[in-house]
Protein backbone atom coordinates (compact mmCIF):
# COMPACT_ATOMS: atom_id res chain seq x y z
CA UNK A 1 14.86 65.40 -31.88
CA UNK A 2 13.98 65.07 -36.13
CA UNK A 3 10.85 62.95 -36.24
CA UNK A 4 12.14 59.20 -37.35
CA UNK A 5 9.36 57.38 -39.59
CA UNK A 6 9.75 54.06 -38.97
CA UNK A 7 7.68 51.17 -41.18
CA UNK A 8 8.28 47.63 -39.18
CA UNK A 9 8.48 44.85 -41.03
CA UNK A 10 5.00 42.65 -41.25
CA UNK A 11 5.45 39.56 -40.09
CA UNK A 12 8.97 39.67 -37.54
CA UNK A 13 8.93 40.07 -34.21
CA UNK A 14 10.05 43.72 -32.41
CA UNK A 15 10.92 44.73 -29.03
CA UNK A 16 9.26 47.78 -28.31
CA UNK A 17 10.38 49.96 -24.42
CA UNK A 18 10.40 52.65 -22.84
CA UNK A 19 11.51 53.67 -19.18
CA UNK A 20 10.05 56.93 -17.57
CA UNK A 21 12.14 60.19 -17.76
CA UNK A 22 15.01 60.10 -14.84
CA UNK A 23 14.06 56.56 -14.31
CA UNK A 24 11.06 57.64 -12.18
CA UNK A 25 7.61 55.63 -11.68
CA UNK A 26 5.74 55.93 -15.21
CA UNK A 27 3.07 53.56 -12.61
CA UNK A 28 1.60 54.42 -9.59
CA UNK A 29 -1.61 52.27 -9.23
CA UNK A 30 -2.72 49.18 -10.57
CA UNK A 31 -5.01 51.20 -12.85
CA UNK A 32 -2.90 53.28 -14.50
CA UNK A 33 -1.21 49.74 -15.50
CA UNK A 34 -4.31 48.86 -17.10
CA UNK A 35 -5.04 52.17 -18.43
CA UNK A 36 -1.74 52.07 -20.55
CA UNK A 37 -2.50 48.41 -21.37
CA UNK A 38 -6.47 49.42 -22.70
CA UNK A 39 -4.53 52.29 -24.87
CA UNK A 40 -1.72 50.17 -25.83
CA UNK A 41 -4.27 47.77 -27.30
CA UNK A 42 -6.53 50.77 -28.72
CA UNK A 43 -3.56 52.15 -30.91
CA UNK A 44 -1.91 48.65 -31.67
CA UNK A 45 -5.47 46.72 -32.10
CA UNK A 46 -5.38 42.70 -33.18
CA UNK A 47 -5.67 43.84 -37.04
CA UNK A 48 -2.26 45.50 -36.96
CA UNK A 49 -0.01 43.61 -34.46
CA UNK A 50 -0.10 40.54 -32.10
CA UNK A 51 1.34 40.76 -28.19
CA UNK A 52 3.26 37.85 -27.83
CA UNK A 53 4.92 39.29 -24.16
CA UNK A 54 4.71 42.20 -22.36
CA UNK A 55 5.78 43.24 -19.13
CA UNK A 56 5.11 46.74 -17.24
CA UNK A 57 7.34 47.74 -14.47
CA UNK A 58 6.90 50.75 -12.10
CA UNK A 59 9.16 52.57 -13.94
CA UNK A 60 9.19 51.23 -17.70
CA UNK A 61 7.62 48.95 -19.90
CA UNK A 62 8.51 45.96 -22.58
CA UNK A 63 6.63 44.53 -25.78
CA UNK A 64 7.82 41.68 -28.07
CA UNK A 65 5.22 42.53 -30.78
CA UNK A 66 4.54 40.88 -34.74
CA UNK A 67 3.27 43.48 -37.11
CA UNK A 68 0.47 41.88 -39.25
CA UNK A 69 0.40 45.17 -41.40
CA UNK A 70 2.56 47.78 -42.53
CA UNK A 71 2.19 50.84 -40.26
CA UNK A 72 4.30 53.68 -39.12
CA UNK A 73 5.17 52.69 -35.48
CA UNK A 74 6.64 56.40 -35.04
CA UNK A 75 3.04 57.79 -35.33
CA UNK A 76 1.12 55.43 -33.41
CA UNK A 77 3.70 55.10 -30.50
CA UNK A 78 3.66 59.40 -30.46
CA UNK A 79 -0.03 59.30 -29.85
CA UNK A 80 -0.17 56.10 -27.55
CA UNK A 81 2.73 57.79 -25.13
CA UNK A 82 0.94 61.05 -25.70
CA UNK A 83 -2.43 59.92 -24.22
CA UNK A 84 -1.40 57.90 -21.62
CA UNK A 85 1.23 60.88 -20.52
CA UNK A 86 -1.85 63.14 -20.35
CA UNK A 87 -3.53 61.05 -18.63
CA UNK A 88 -1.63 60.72 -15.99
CA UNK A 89 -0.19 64.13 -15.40
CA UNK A 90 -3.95 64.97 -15.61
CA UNK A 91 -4.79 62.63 -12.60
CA UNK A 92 -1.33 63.40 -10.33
CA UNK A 93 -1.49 67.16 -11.07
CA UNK A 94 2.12 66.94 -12.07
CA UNK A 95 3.60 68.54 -15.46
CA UNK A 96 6.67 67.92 -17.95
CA UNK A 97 7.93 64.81 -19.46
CA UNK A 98 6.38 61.57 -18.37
CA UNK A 99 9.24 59.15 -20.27
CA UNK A 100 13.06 59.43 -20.73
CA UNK A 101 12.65 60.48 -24.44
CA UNK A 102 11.15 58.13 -27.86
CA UNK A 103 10.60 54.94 -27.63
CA UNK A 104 13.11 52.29 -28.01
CA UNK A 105 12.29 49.42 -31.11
CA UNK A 106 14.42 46.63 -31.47
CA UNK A 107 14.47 43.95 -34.46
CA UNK A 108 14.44 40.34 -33.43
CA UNK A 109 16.45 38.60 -35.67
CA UNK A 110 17.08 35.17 -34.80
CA UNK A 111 14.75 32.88 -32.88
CA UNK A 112 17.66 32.44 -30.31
CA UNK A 113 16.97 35.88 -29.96
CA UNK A 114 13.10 35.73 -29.78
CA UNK A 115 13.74 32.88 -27.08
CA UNK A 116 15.99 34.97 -24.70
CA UNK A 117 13.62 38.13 -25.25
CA UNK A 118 10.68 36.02 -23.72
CA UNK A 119 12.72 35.20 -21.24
CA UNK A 120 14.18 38.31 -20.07
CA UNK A 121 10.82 40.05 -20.50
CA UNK A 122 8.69 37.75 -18.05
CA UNK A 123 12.06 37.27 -15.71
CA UNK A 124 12.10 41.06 -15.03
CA UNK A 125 9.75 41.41 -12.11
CA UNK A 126 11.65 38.39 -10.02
CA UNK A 127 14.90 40.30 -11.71
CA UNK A 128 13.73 43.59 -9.87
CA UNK A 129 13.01 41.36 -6.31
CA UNK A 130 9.15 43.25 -7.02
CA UNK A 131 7.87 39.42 -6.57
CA UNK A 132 9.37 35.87 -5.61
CA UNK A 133 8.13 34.01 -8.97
CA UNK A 134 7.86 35.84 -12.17
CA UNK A 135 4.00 34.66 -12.07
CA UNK A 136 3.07 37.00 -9.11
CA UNK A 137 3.29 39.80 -11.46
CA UNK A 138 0.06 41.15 -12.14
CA UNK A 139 1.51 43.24 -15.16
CA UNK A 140 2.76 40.71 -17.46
CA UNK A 141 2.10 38.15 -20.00
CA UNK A 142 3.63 35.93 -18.44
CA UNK A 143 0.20 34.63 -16.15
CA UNK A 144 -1.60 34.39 -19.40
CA UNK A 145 0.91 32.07 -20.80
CA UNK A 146 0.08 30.40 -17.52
CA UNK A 147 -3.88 30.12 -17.54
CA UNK A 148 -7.01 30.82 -19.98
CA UNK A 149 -7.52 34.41 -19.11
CA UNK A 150 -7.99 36.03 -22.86
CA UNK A 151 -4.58 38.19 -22.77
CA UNK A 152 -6.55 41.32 -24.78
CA UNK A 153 -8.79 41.94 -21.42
CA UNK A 154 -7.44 44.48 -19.48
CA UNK A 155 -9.60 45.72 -16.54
C-alpha cells in the first residue's frame, strides 16, 4: 500500500481504529492492554493530542482524539502499531501481521456526531456481551468518566 501522509487538523476531534488482522485477538492479557495504552500515550503524549474516549477490545481498538498540534498521524501511528506488534509477537512467539492492515482515521464533523461516537465507543463492551454494564470494562474511558482515577495512568 503507497504510504498516505496524513496532517489532522489541530483542534477537531478524530476517530482513530484498528481491528487485528482476520479479526483475531490483538489482546490476550490485561497487560498487553496496558502495554498498548503506555505506548499509545508515549507516541501521542498530552502536548500533541488529548484522549477524550477510548475503548480496547480483544480484538480491536477505538480513540476519539483532539490534535493540539499539527503532526503527521501516518508516522506516529506506523511506529506506535509497529512497537506494540513487536512486542507482542516477541512475547507469544508468533510471526506475521498483528492488525488487518493501516489504521482507520475518521473526521468528526458535527457534535451530533462527537455525541454518538462517545456513545458507541464506551457502549461496545456491553455491545460485545464481554460485560453486563459498559463500566465493568477495565479497558475503557468510560470508568474514568465515572471516578477520579487520572485517565493518563496506565499500569
Amino acid at each position: 500500500m503507497p504510504y498516505r501522509k496524513e496532517s489532522p487538523d489541530v483542534h477537531e476531534f478524530y476517530h482513530i481504529y484498528n481491528r487485528g488482522n482476520n479479526k483475531e485477538q490483538i489482546f490476550f492479557e490485561r497487560e498487553n492492554y496496558l502495554f498498548f495504552l503506555r505506548q499509545f500515550l508515549k507516541f501521542f503524549p498530552l502536548a500533541i493530542a488529548e484522549i477524550h474516549a477510548f475503548c480496547l477490545m480483544p480484538n480491536h481498538y477505538h480513540f476519539l482524539v483532539r490534535f493540539i498540534k499539527e503532526i503527521d498521524i501516518s508516522t506516529r501511528m506506523k511506529y506506535f502499531g509497529i512497537s506494540y506488534a513487536k512486542a507482542i509477537n516477541n512475547q507469544y512467539e508468533r510471526t506475521g501481521h498483528l492488525f488487518e492492515g493501516r489504521f482507520k482515521i475518521k473526521h468528526v464533523d458535527s457534535d451530533e456526531y462527537l455525541l454518538h461516537l462517545s456513545r458507541y465507543i464506551h457502549l461496545n463492551p456491553f455491545f460485545a456481551k464481554l460485560v453486563c454494564k459498559a463500566e465493568e470494562w477495565e479497558f475503557s474511558s468510560y470508568r474514568i468518566y465515572l471516578s477520579e482515577t487520572d485517565s493518563r495512568s496506565f499500569s
